[in-house]
C-alpha atoms as a PDB file:
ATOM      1  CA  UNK A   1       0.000   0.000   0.000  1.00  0.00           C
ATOM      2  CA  UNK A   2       2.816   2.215   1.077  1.00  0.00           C
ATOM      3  CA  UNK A   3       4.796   2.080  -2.035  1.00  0.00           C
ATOM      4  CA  UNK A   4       1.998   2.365  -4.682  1.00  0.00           C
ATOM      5  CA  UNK A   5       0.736   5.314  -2.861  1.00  0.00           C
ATOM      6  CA  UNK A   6       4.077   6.520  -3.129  1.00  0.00           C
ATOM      7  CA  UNK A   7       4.744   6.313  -6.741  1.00  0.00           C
ATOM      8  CA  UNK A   8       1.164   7.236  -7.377  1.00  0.00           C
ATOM      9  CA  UNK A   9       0.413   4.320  -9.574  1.00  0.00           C
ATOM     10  CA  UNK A  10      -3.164   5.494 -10.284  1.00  0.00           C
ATOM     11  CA  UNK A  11      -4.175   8.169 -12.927  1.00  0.00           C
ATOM     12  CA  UNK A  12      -6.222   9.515 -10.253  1.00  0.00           C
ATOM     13  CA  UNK A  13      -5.364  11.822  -7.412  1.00  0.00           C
ATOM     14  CA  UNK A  14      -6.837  10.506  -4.564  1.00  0.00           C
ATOM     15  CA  UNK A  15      -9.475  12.513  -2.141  1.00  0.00           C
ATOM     16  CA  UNK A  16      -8.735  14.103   1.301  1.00  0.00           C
ATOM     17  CA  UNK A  17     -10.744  11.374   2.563  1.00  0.00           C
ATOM     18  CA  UNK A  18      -9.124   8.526   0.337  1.00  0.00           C
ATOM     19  CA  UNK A  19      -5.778   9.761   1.868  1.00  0.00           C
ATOM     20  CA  UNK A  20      -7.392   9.976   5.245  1.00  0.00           C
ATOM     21  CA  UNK A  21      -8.316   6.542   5.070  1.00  0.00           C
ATOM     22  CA  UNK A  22      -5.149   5.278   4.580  1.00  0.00           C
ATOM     23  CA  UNK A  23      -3.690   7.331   7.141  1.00  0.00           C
ATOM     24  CA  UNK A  24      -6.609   5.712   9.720  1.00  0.00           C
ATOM     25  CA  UNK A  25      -5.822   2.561   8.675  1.00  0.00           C
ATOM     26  CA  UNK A  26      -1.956   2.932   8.756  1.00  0.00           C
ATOM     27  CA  UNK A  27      -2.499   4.500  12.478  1.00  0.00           C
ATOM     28  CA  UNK A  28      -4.133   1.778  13.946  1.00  0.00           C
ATOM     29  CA  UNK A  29      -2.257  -1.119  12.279  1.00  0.00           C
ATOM     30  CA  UNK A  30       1.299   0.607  13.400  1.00  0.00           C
ATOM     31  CA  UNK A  31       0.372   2.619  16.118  1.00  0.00           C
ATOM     32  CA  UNK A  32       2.438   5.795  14.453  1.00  0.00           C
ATOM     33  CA  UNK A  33       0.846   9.339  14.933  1.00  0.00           C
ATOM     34  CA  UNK A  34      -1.199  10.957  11.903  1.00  0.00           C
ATOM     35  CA  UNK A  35       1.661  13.552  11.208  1.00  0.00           C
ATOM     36  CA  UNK A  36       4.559  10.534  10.998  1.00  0.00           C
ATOM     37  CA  UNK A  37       1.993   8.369   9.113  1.00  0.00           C
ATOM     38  CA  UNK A  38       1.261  10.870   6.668  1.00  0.00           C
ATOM     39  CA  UNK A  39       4.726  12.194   6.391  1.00  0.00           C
ATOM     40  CA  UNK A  40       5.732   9.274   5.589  1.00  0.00           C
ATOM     41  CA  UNK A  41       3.599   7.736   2.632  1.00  0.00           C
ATOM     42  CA  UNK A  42       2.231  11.175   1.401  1.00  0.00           C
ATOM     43  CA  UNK A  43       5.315  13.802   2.488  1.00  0.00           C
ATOM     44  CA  UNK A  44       2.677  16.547   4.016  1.00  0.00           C
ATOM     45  CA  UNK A  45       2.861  18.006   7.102  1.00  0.00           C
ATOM     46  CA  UNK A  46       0.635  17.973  10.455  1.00  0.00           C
ATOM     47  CA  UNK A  47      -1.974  20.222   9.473  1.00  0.00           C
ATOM     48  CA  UNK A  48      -2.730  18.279   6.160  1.00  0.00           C
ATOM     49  CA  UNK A  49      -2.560  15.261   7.850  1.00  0.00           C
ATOM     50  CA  UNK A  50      -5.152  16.530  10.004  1.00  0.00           C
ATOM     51  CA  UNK A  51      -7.540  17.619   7.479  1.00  0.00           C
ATOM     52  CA  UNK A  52      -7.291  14.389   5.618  1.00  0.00           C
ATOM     53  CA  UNK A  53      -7.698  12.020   8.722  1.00  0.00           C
ATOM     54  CA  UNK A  54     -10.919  14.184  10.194  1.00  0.00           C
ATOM     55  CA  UNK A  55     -12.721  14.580   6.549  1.00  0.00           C
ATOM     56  CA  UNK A  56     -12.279  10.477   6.517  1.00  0.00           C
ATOM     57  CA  UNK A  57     -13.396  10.048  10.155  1.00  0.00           C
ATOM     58  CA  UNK A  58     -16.540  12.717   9.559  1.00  0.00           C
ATOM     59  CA  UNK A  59     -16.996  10.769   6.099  1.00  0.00           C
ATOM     60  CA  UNK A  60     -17.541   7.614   8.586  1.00  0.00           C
ATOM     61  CA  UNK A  61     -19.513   8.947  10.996  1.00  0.00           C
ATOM     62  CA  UNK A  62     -16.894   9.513  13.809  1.00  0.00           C
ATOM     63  CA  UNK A  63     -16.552  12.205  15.812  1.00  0.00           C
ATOM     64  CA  UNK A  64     -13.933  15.371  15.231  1.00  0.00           C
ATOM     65  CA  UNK A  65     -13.617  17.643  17.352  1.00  0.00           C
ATOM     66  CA  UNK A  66     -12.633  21.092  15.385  1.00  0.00           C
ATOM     67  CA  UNK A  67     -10.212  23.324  16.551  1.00  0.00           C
ATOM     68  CA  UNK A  68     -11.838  26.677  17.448  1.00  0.00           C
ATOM     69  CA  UNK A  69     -11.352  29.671  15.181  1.00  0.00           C
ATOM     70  CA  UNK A  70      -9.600  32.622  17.745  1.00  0.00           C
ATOM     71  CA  UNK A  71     -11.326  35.995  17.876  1.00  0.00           C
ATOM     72  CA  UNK A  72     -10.000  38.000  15.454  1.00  0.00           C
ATOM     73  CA  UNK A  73      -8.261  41.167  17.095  1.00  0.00           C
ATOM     74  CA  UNK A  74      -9.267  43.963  14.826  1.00  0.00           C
ATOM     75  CA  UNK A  75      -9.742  47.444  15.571  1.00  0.00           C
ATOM     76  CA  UNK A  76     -11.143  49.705  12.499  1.00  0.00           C
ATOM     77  CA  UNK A  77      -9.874  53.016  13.995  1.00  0.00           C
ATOM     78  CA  UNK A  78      -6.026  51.438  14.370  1.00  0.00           C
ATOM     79  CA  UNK A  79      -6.779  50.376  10.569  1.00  0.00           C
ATOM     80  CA  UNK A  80      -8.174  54.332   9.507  1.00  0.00           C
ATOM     81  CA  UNK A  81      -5.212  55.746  12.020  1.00  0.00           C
ATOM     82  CA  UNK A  82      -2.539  53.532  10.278  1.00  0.00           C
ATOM     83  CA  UNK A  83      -4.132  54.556   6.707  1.00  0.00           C
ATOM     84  CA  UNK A  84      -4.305  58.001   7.738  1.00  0.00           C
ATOM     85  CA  UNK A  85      -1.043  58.417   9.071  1.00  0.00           C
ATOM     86  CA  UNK A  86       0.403  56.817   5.648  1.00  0.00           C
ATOM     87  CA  UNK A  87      -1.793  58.968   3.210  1.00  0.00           C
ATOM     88  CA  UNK A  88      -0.957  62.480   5.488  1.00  0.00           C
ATOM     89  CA  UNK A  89       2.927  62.080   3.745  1.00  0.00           C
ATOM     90  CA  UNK A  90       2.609  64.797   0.600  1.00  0.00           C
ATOM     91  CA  UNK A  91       5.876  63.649  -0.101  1.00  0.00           C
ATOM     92  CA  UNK A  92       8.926  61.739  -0.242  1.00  0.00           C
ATOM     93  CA  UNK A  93      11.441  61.191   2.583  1.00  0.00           C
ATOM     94  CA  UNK A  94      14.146  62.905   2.517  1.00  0.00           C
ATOM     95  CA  UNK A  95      17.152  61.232   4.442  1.00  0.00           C
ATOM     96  CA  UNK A  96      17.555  57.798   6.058  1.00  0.00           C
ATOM     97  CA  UNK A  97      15.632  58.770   9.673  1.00  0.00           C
ATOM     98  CA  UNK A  98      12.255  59.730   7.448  1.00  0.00           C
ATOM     99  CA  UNK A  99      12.468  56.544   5.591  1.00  0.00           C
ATOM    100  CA  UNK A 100      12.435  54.176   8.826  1.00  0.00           C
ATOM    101  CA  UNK A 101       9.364  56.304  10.199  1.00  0.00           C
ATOM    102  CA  UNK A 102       8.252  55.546   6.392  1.00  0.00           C
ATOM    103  CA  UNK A 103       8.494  51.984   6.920  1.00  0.00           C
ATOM    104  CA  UNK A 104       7.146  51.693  10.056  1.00  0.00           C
ATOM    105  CA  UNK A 105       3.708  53.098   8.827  1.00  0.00           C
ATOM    106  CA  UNK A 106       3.617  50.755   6.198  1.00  0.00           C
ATOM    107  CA  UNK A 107       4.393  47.979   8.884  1.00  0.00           C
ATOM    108  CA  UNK A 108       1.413  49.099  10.611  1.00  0.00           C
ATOM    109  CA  UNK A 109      -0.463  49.104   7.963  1.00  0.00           C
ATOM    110  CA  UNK A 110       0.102  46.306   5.982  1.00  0.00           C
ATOM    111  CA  UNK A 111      -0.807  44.443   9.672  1.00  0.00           C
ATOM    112  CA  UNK A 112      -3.698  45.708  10.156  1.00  0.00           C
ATOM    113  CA  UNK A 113      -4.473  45.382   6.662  1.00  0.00           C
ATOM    114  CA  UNK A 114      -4.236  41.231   7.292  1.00  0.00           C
ATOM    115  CA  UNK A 115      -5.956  41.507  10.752  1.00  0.00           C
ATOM    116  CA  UNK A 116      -8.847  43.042   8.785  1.00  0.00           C
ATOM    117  CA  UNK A 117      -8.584  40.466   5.789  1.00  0.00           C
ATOM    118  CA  UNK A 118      -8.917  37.623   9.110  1.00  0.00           C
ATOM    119  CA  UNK A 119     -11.880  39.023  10.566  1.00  0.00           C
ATOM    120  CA  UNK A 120     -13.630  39.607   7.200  1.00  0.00           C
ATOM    121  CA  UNK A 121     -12.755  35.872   6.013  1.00  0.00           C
ATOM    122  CA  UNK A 122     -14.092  34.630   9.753  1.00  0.00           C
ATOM    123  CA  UNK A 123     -17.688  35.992   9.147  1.00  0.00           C
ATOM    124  CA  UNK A 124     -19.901  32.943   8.316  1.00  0.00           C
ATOM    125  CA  UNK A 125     -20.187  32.033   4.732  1.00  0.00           C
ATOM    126  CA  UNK A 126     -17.549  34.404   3.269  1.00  0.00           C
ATOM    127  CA  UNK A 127     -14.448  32.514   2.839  1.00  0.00           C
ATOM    128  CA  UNK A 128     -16.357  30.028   0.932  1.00  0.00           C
ATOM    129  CA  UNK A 129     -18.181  32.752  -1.500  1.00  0.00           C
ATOM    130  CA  UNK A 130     -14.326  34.615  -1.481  1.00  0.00           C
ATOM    131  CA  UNK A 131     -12.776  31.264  -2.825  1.00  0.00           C
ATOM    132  CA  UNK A 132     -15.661  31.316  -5.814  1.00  0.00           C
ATOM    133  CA  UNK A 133     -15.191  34.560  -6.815  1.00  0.00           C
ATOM    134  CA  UNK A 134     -11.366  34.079  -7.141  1.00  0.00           C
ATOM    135  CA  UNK A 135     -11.593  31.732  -9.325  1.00  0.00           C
ATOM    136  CA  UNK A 136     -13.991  33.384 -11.586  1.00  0.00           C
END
């Protein structure tokens, strides 16, 4: 099983759940862990492993118990301060001292940027409709 997995003998990629299988299987008949199991015969890391062993188990009827999404930490008025404080520059900097300060608003910005970008992906329904529309 191991080795045709391996060199991917089928013309067909297997499913999160076909690969989750195999990890189950593999799990119980070696008594490895899912990340050294599925390092091993598919080379992908914990969190793939993860997501392939709990789509077989829900596929099955067993229960996962999902990691809960943190609260996103985002404050608009940081975000419209840190935009605010970037957009205020009329122009260039001038000498090395101006340039860090430079910097460090964009910092701030792109950070809160992503904190935003979180929270708006963490509102029900929206990653999933994001996803579609990028691939329009």
């Amino acid at each position: 099983m191991r080795l045709a997995v391996r060199l991917n003998e089928s013309t067909t990629k297997m499913t999160e759940i076909e690969k989750g299988k195999v990890i189950y299987d593999l799990i119980h008949k070696t008594g490895k862990d899912a990340p050294r199991v599925a390092m091993e015969i598919f080379g992908v890391k914990t969190s793939m492993a993860y997501r392939c062993l709990n789509a077989y188990k829900r596929s099955i009827g067993e229960t996962v118990i999902s990691k809960p999404r943190s609260h996103v930490d985002f404050d608009r008025e940081r975000l419209a301060e840190a935009c605010l404080s970037f957009y205020k520059r009329t122009s260039d900097p001038k000498n090395v001292d101006e340039c860090i300060a430079c910097l460090d608003e964009i910092l701030a910005l792109e950070r809160d940027l992503r904190k935003y970008k979180k929270f708006l992906l963490a509102q029900d329904g929206v990653k999933a409709a994001f996803d579609s529309h990028k691939s329009r």
